[in-house]
Protein backbone atom coordinates (compact mmCIF):
# COMPACT_ATOMS: atom_id res chain seq x y z
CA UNK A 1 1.02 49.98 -49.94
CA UNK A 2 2.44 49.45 -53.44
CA UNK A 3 5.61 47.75 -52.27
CA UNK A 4 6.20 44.81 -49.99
CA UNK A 5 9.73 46.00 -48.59
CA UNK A 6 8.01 48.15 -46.12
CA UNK A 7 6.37 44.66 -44.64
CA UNK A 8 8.75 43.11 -42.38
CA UNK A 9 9.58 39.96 -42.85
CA UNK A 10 10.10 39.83 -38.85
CA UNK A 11 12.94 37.08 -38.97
CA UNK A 12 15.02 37.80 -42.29
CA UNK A 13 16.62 34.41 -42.32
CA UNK A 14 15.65 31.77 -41.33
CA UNK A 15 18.35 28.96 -40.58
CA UNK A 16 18.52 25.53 -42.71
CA UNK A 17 20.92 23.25 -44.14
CA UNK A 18 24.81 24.76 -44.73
CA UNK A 19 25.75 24.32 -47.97
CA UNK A 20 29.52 23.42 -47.88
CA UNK A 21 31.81 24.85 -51.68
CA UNK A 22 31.96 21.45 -53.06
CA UNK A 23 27.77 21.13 -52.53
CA UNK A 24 27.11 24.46 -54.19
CA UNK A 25 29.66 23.90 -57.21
CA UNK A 26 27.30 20.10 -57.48
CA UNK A 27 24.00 22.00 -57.26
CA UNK A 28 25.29 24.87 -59.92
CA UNK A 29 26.54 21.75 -62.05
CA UNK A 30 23.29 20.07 -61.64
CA UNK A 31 21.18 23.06 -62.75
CA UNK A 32 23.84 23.53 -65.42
CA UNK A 33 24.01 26.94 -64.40
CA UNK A 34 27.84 28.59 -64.84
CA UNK A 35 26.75 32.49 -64.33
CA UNK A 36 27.41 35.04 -61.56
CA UNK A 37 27.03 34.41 -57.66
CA UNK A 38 26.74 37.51 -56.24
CA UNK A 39 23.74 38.13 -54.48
CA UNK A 40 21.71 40.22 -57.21
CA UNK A 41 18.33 40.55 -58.50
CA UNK A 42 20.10 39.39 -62.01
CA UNK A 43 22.01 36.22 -60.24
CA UNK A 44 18.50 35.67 -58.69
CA UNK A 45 16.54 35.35 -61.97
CA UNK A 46 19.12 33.38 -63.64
CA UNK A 47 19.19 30.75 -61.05
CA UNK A 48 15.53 30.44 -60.86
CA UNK A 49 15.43 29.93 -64.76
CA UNK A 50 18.07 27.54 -64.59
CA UNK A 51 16.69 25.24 -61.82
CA UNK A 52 13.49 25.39 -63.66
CA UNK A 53 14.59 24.45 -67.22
CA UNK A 54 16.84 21.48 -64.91
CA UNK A 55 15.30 20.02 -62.39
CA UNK A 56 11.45 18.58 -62.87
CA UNK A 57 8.32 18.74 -60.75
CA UNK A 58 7.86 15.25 -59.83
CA UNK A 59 5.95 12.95 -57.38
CA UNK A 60 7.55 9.62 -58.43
CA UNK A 61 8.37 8.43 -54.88
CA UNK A 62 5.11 8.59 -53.52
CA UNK A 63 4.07 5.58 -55.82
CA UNK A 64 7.10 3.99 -55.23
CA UNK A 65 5.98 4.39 -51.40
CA UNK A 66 9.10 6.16 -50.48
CA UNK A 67 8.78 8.22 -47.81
CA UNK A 68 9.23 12.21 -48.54
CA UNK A 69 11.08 13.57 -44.72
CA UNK A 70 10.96 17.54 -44.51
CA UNK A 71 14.69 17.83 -44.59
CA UNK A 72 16.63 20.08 -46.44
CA UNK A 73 19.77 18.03 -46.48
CA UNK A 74 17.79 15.41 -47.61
CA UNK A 75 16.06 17.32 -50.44
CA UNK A 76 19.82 18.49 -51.73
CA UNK A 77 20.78 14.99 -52.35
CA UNK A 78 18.13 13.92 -53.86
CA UNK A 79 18.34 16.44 -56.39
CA UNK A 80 21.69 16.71 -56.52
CA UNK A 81 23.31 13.17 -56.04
CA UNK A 82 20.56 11.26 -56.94
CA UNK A 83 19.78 13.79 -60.00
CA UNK A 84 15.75 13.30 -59.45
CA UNK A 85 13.74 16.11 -59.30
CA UNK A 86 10.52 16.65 -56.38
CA UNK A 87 7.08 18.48 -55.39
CA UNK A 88 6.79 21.62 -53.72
CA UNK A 89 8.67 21.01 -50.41
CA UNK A 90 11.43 19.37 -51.96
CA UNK A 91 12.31 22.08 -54.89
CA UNK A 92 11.84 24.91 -52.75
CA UNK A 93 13.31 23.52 -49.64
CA UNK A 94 16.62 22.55 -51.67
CA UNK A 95 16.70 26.00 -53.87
CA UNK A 96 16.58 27.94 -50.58
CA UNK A 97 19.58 26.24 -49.31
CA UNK A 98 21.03 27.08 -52.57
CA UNK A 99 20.39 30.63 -51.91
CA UNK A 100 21.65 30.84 -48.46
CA UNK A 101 24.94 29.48 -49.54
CA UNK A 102 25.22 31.90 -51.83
CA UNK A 103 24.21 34.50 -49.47
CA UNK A 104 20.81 35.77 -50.43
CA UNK A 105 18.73 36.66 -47.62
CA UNK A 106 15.11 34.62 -47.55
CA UNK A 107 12.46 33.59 -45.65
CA UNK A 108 10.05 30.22 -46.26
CA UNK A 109 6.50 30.84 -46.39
CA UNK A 110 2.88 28.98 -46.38
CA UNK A 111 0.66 29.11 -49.59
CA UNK A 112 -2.59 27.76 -49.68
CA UNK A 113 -3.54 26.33 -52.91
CA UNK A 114 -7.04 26.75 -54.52
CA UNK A 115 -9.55 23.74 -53.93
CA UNK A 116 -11.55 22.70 -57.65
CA UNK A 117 -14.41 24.91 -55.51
CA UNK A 118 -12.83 27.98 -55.77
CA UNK A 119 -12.39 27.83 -52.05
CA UNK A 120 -8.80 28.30 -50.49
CA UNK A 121 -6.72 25.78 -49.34
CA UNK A 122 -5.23 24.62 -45.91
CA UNK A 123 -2.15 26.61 -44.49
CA UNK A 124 1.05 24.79 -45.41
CA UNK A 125 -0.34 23.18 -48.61
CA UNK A 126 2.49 24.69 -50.74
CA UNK A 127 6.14 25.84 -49.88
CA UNK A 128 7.35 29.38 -51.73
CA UNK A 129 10.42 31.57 -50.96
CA UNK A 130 10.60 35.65 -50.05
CA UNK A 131 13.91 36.97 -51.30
CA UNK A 132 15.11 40.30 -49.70
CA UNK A 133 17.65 42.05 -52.08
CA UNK A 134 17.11 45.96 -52.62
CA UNK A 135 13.81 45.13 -53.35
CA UNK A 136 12.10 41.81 -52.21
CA UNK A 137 11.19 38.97 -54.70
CA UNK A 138 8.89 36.12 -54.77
CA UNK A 139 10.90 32.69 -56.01
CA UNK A 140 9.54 29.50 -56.86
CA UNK A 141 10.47 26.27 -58.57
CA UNK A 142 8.00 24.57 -57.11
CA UNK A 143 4.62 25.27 -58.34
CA UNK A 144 5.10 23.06 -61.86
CA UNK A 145 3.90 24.98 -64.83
CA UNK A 146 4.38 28.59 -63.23
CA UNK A 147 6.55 31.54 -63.89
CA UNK A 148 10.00 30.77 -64.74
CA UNK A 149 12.29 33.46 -63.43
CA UNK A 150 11.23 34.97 -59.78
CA UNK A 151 8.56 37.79 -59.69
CA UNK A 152 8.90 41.16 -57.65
CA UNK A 153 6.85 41.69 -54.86
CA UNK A 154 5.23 44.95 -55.75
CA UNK A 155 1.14 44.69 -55.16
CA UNK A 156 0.13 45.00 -58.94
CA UNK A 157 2.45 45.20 -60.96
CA UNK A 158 1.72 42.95 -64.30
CA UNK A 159 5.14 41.01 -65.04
CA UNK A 160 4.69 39.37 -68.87
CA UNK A 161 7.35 35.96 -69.00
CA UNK A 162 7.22 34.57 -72.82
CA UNK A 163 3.76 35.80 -72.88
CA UNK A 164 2.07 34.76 -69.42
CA UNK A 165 1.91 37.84 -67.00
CA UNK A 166 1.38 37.23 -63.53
CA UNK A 167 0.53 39.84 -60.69
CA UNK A 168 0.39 40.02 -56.72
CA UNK A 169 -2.46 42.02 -55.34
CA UNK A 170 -3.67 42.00 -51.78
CA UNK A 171 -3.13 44.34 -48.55
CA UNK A 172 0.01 43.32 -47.25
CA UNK A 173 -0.93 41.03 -45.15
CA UNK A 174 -2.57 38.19 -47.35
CA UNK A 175 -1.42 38.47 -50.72
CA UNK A 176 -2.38 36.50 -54.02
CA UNK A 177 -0.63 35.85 -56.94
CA UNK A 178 -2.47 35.54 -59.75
CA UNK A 179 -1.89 34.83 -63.44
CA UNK A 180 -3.92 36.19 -66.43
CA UNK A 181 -6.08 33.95 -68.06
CA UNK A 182 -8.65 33.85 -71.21
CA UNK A 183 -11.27 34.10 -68.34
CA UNK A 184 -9.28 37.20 -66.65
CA UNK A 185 -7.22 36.56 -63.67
CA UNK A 186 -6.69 33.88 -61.73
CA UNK A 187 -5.49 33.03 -58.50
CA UNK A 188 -2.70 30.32 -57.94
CA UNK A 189 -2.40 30.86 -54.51
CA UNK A 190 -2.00 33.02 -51.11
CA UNK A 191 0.75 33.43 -49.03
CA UNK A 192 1.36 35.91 -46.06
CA UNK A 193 4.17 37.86 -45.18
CA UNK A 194 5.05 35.88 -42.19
CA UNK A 195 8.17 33.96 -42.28
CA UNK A 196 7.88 30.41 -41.46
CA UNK A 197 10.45 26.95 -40.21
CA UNK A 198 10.13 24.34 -42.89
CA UNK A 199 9.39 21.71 -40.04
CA UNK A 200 6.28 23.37 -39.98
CA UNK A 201 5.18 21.84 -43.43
CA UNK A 202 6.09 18.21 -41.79
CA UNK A 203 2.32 17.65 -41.65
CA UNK A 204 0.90 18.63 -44.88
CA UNK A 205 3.62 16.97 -46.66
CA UNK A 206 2.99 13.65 -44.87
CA UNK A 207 -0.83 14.70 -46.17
CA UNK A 208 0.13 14.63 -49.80
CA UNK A 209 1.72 11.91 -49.77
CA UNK A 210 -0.83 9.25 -48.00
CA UNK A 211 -3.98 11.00 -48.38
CA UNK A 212 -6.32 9.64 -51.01
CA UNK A 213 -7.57 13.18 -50.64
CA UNK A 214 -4.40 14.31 -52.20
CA UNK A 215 -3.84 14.44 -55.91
CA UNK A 216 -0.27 13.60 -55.64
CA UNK A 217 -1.21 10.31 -54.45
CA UNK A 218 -3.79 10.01 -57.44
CA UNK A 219 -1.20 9.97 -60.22
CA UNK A 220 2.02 10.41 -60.96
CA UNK A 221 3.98 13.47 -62.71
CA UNK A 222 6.73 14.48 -63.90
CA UNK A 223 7.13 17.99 -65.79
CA UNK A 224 9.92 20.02 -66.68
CA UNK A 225 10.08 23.46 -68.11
CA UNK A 226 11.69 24.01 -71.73
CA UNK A 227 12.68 27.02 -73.26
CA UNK A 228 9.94 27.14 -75.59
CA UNK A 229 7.34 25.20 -73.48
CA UNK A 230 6.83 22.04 -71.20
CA UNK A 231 7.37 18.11 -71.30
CA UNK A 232 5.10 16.72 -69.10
CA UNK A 233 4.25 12.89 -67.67
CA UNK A 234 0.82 12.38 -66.44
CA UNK A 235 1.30 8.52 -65.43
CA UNK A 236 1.13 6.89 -69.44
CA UNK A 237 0.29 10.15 -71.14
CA UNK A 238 3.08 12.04 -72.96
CA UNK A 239 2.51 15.66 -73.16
CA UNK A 240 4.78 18.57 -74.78
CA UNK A 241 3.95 21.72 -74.93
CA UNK A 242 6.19 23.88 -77.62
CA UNK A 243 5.22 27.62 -78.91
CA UNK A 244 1.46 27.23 -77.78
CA UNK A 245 1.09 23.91 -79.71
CA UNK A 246 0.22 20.83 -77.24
CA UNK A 247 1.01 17.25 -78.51
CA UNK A 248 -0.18 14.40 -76.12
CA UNK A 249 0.54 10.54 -76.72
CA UNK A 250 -0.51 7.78 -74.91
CA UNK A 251 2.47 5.74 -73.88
CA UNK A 252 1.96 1.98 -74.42
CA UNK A 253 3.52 0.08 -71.50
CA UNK A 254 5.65 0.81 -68.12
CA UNK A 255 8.91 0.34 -70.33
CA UNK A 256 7.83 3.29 -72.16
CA UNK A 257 6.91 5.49 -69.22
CA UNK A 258 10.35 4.22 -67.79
CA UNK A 259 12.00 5.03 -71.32
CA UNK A 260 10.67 8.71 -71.45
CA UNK A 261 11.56 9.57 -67.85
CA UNK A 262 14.93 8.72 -68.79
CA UNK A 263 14.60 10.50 -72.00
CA UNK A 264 13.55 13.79 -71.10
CA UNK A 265 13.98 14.32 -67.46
CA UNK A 266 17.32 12.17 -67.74
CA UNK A 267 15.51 10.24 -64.71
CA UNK A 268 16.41 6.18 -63.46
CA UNK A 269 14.27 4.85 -60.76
């Protein structure tokens, strides 16, 4: 089976936080995103790019020891009001009730993330999105330095984005996306069709957020797509990514780290 919209997605929505007008005019302010609504494969892709080039992969609070709660409502303000970016839950839990506002029907689901052994990760490890339009689409603006716009879920098709090209392969029932390396391909991780309740990630979140185990609780980062690249915080080193070419700096004191979050991620703590 070439195509994934002949694999139900048993329940097509599944419910979360309701995004009132004045919350999804904040969000599409936030993401600095002024385009079409509708519920398109078009509206899709320039959402995606826009929360991406907008709003950063970071895991500041755990540091701070504030505690991440699985709740969308939560995860809105803190990217909206508070302007702060977040980790895997947090993005995707907060774009998806973007979405549903908007009216795009989508469904949360569990990736498991590679281990350094090759070996695959635990269920719930990552949060990524299913997004039934004509066709259905894989979203993500969670997975740091990853595709940009949203890829269609069609078992091996080779999508090229500014020069990466990414795939999904697998049998319908445990797929892989993969991106293509110097090495060949590489997986990033696998998901399943099956739809799932984001209080099911409670536990894996807690996990990554108190486990020494986890690396999110072994530095912090803070990364942010650009059009031609990535700015990235890896606790004092500086690194930014344009056309290919990387430049890293070693950042001198806190004041600095706390100078270059605000900089360029626009970030206070």
């Amino acid at each position: 089976m070439d195509n994934l919209s002949q694999v139900p997605s048993v329940e097509q929505s599944v419910a979360g936080t309701s995004l009132g007008t004045e919350q999804v005019q904040a969000y599409l302010t936030r993401i600095r995103y002024d385009g079409p609504t509708d519920a398109s494969p078009e509206t899709l892709r320039r959402l995606h790019r826009a929360h991406m080039l907008a709003v950063p992969f970071e895991n500041l609070d755990i540091s701070r020891g504030r505690k991440i709660v699985v709740d969308d409502a939560l995860f809105v303000r803190k990217i909206v009001e508070e302007r702060r970016g977040g980790f895997c839950y947090e993005l995707n839990g907060s774009f998806a009730a973007l979405l549903r506002a908007l009216g795009f029907n989508l469904t949360l689901h569990s990736a498991r993330v590679p281990r350094a052994d090759g070996s695959d990760g635990p269920e719930f490890d990552h949060l990524t999105l299913r997004v039934d339009l004509e066709e259905p689409w894989l979203a993500d603006v969670g997975f740091g330095d990853s595709f940009i716009e949203p890829l269609r879920l069609e078992l091996g098709l080779e999508q090229d984005q500014d020069g990466r090209v990414y795939r999904i392969v697998g049998d319908g029932r445990t797929l892989r996306m993969q991106r293509l390396g110097s090495n060949g391909w590489k997986n990033q991780y696998l998901f399943s069709p099956r739809p799932r309740h984001l209080e099911e990630f409670a536990g894996m979140c807690h996990f990554h957020q108190t486990s020494p185990e986890s690396h999110f609780t072994r530095k912090r980062i803070c990364s942010l797509a650009t059009d031609d690249g990535r700015i990235t915080l890896s606790d004092l080193t500086l690194i930014v990514t344009r056309n290919g070419q990387r430049r890293e700096e070693t950042l001198g004191s806190e004041e600095v780290w706390r100078q270059a979050l605000e900089r360029y991620f626009g970030l206070r703590l």
